[in-house]
C-alpha atoms as a PDB file:
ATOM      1  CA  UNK A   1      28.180-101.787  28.533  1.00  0.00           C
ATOM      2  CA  UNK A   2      29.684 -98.384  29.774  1.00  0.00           C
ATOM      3  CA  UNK A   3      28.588 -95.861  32.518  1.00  0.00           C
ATOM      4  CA  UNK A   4      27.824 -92.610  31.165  1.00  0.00           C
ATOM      5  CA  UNK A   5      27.118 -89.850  33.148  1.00  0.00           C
ATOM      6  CA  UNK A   6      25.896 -86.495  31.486  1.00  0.00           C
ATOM      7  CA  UNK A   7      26.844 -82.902  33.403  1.00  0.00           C
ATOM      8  CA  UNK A   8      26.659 -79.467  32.192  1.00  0.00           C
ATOM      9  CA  UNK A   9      22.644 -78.707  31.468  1.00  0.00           C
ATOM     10  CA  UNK A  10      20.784 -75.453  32.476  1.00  0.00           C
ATOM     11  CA  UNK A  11      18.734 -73.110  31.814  1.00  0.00           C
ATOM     12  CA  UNK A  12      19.930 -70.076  29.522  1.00  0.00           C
ATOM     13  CA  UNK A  13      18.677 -67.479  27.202  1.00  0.00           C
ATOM     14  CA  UNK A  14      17.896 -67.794  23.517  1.00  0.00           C
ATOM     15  CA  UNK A  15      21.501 -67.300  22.110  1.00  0.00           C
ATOM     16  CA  UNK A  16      23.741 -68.185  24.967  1.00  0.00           C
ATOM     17  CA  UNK A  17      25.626 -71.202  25.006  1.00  0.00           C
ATOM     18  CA  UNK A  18      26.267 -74.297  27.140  1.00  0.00           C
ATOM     19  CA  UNK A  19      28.959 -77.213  26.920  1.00  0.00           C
ATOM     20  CA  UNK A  20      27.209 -80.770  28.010  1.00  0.00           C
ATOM     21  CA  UNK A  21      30.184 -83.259  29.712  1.00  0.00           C
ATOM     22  CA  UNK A  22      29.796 -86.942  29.549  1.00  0.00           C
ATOM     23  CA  UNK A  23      31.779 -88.915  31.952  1.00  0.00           C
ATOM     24  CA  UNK A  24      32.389 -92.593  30.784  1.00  0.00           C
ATOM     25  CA  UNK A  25      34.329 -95.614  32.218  1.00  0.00           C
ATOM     26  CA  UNK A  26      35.485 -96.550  28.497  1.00  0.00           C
ATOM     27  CA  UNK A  27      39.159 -96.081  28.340  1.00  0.00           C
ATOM     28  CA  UNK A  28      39.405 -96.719  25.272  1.00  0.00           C
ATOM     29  CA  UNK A  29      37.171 -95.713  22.328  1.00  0.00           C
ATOM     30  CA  UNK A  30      38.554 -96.840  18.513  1.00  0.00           C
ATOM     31  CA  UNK A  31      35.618 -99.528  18.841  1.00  0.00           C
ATOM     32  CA  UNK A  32      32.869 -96.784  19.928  1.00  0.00           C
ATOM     33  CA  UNK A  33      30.587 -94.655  17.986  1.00  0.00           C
ATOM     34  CA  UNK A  34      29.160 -91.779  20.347  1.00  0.00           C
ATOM     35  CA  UNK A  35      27.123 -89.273  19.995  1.00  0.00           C
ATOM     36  CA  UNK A  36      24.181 -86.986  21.736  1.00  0.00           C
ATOM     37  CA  UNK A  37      20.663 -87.223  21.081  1.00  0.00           C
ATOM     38  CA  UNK A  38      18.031 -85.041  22.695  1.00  0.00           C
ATOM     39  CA  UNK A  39      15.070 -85.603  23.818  1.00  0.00           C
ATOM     40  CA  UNK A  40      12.482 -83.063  23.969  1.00  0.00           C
ATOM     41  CA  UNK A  41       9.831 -82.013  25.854  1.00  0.00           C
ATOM     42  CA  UNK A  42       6.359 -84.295  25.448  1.00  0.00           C
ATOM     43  CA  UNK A  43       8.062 -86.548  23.335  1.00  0.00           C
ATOM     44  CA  UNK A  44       8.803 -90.408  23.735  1.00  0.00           C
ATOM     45  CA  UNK A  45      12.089 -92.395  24.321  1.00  0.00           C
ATOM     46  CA  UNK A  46      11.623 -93.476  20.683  1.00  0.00           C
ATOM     47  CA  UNK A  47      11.583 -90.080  19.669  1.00  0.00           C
ATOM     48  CA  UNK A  48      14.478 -89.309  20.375  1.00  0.00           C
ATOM     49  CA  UNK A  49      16.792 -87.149  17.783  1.00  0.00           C
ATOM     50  CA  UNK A  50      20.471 -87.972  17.014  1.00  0.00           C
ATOM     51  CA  UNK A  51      22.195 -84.245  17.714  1.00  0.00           C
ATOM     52  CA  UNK A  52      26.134 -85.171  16.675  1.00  0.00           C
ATOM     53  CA  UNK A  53      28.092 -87.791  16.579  1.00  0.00           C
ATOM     54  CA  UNK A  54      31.796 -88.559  16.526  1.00  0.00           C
ATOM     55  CA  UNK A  55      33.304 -92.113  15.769  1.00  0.00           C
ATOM     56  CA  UNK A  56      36.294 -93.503  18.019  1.00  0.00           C
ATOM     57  CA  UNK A  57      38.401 -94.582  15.210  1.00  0.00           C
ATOM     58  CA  UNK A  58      39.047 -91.791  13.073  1.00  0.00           C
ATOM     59  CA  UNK A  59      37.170 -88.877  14.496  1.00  0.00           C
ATOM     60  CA  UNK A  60      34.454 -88.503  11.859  1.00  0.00           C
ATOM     61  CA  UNK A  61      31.674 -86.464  13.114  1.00  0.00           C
ATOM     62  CA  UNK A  62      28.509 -85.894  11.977  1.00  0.00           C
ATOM     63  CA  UNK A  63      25.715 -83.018  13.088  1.00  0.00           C
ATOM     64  CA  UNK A  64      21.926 -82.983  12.743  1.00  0.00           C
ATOM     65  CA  UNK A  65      20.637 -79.994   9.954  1.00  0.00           C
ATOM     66  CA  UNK A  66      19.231 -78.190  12.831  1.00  0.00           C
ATOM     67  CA  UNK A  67      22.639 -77.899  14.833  1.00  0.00           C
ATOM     68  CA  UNK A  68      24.600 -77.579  11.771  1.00  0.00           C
ATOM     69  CA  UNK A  69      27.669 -75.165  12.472  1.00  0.00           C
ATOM     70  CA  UNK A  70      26.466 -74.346  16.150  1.00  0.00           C
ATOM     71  CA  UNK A  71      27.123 -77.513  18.399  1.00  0.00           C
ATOM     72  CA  UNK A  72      30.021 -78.604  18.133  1.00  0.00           C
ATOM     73  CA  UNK A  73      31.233 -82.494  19.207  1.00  0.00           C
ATOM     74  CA  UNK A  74      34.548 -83.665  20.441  1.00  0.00           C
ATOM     75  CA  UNK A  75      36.451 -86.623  22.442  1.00  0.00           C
ATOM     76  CA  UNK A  76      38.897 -85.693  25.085  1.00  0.00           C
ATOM     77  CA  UNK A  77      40.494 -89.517  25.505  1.00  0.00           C
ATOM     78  CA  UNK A  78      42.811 -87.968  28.196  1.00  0.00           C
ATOM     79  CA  UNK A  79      39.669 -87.052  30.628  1.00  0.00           C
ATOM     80  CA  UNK A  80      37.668 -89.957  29.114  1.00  0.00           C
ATOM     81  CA  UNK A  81      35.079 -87.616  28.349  1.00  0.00           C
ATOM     82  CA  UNK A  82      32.742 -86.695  25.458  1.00  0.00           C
ATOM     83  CA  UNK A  83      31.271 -83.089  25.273  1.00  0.00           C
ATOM     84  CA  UNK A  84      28.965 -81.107  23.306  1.00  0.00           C
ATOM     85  CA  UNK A  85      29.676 -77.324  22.831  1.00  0.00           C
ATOM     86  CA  UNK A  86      26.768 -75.484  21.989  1.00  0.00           C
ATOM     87  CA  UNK A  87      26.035 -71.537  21.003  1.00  0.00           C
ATOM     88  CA  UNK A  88      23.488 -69.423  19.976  1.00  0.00           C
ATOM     89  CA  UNK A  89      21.029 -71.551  21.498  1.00  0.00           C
ATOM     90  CA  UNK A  90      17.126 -71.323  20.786  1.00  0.00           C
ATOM     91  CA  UNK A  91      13.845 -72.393  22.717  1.00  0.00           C
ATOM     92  CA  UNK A  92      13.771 -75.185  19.853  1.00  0.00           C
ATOM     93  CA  UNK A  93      16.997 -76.629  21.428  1.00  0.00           C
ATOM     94  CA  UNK A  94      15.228 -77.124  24.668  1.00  0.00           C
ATOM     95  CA  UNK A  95      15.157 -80.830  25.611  1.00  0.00           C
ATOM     96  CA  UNK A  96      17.001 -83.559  27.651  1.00  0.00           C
ATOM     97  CA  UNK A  97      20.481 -84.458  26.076  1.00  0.00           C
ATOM     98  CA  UNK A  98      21.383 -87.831  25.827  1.00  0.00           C
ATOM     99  CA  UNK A  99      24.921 -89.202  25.657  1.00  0.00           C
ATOM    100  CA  UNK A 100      25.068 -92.595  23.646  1.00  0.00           C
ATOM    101  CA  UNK A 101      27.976 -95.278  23.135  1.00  0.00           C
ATOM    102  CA  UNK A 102      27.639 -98.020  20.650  1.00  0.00           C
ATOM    103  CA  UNK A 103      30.329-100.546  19.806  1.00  0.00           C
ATOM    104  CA  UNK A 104      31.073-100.643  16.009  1.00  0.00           C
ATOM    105  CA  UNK A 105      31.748-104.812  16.262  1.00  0.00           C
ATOM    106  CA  UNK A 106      29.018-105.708  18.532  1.00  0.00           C
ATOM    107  CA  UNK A 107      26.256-103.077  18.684  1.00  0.00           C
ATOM    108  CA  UNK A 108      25.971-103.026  22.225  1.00  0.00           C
ATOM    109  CA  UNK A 109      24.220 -99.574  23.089  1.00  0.00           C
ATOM    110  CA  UNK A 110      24.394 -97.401  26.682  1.00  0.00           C
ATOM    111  CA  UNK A 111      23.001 -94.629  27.739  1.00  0.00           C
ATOM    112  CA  UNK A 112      23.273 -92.278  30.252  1.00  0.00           C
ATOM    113  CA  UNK A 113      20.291 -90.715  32.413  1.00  0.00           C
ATOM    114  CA  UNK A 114      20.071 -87.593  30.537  1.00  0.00           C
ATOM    115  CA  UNK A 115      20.832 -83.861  31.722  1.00  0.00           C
ATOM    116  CA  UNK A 116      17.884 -81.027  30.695  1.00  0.00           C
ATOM    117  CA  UNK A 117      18.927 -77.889  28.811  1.00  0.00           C
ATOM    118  CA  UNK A 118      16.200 -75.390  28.877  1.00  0.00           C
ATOM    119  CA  UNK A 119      16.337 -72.437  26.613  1.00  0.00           C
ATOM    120  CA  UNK A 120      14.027 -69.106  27.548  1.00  0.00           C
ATOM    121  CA  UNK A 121      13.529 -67.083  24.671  1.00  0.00           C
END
């Protein structure tokens, strides 16, 4: 497994922005997918929602409906860090954001501990 360690959550108004940081020790990532998942208020560990998520080999990313053209996911190998740009936040986006590493071979899964992005509308 990996340490991940989430930064960058807050509290901001309906239609600001925010970028989330996840730190890992990974130094390399073709044999990773990653991605963000949130987690929102009341709702269980198995509830939570897979936000974006970008695959080591290749770069393919993929965004939940909801997020669609307003988070934005990327891989910066050089810091060994994953982040998650978002704008034009909403209350709905309010939650605890999860960053996630599974390898493609072996389906071994981390997580991190979370950091809370609160949105006042």
């Amino acid at each position: 497994q990996v340490q991940l360690v989430e930064s960058g959550g807050g509290l901001v108004q309906a239609g600001g922005s925010l970028r989330l940081s996840c730190a890992t020790s990974a130094r390399t990532f073709s044999n990773y997918e990653m991605g963000w998942y949130r987690q929102p208020p009341g709702k269980d560990r198995e509830e939570r929602e897979l936000v974006a998520s970008i695959m080591g080999r290749g770069g393919g990313t993929g965004y939940a409906d909801s997020v669609k053209g307003r988070f934005t996911v990327n891989l910066d190998t050089a810091k060994n860090a994953l982040y998650l740009q978002m704008n034009n936040l909403t209350p709905e986006d309010t939650a605890i954001y999860y960053c996630r590493f599974e390898t493609t071979t072996t389906q071994v899964v981390s997580w991190g501990r979370g950091t809370l992005v609160t949105v006042s509308s």
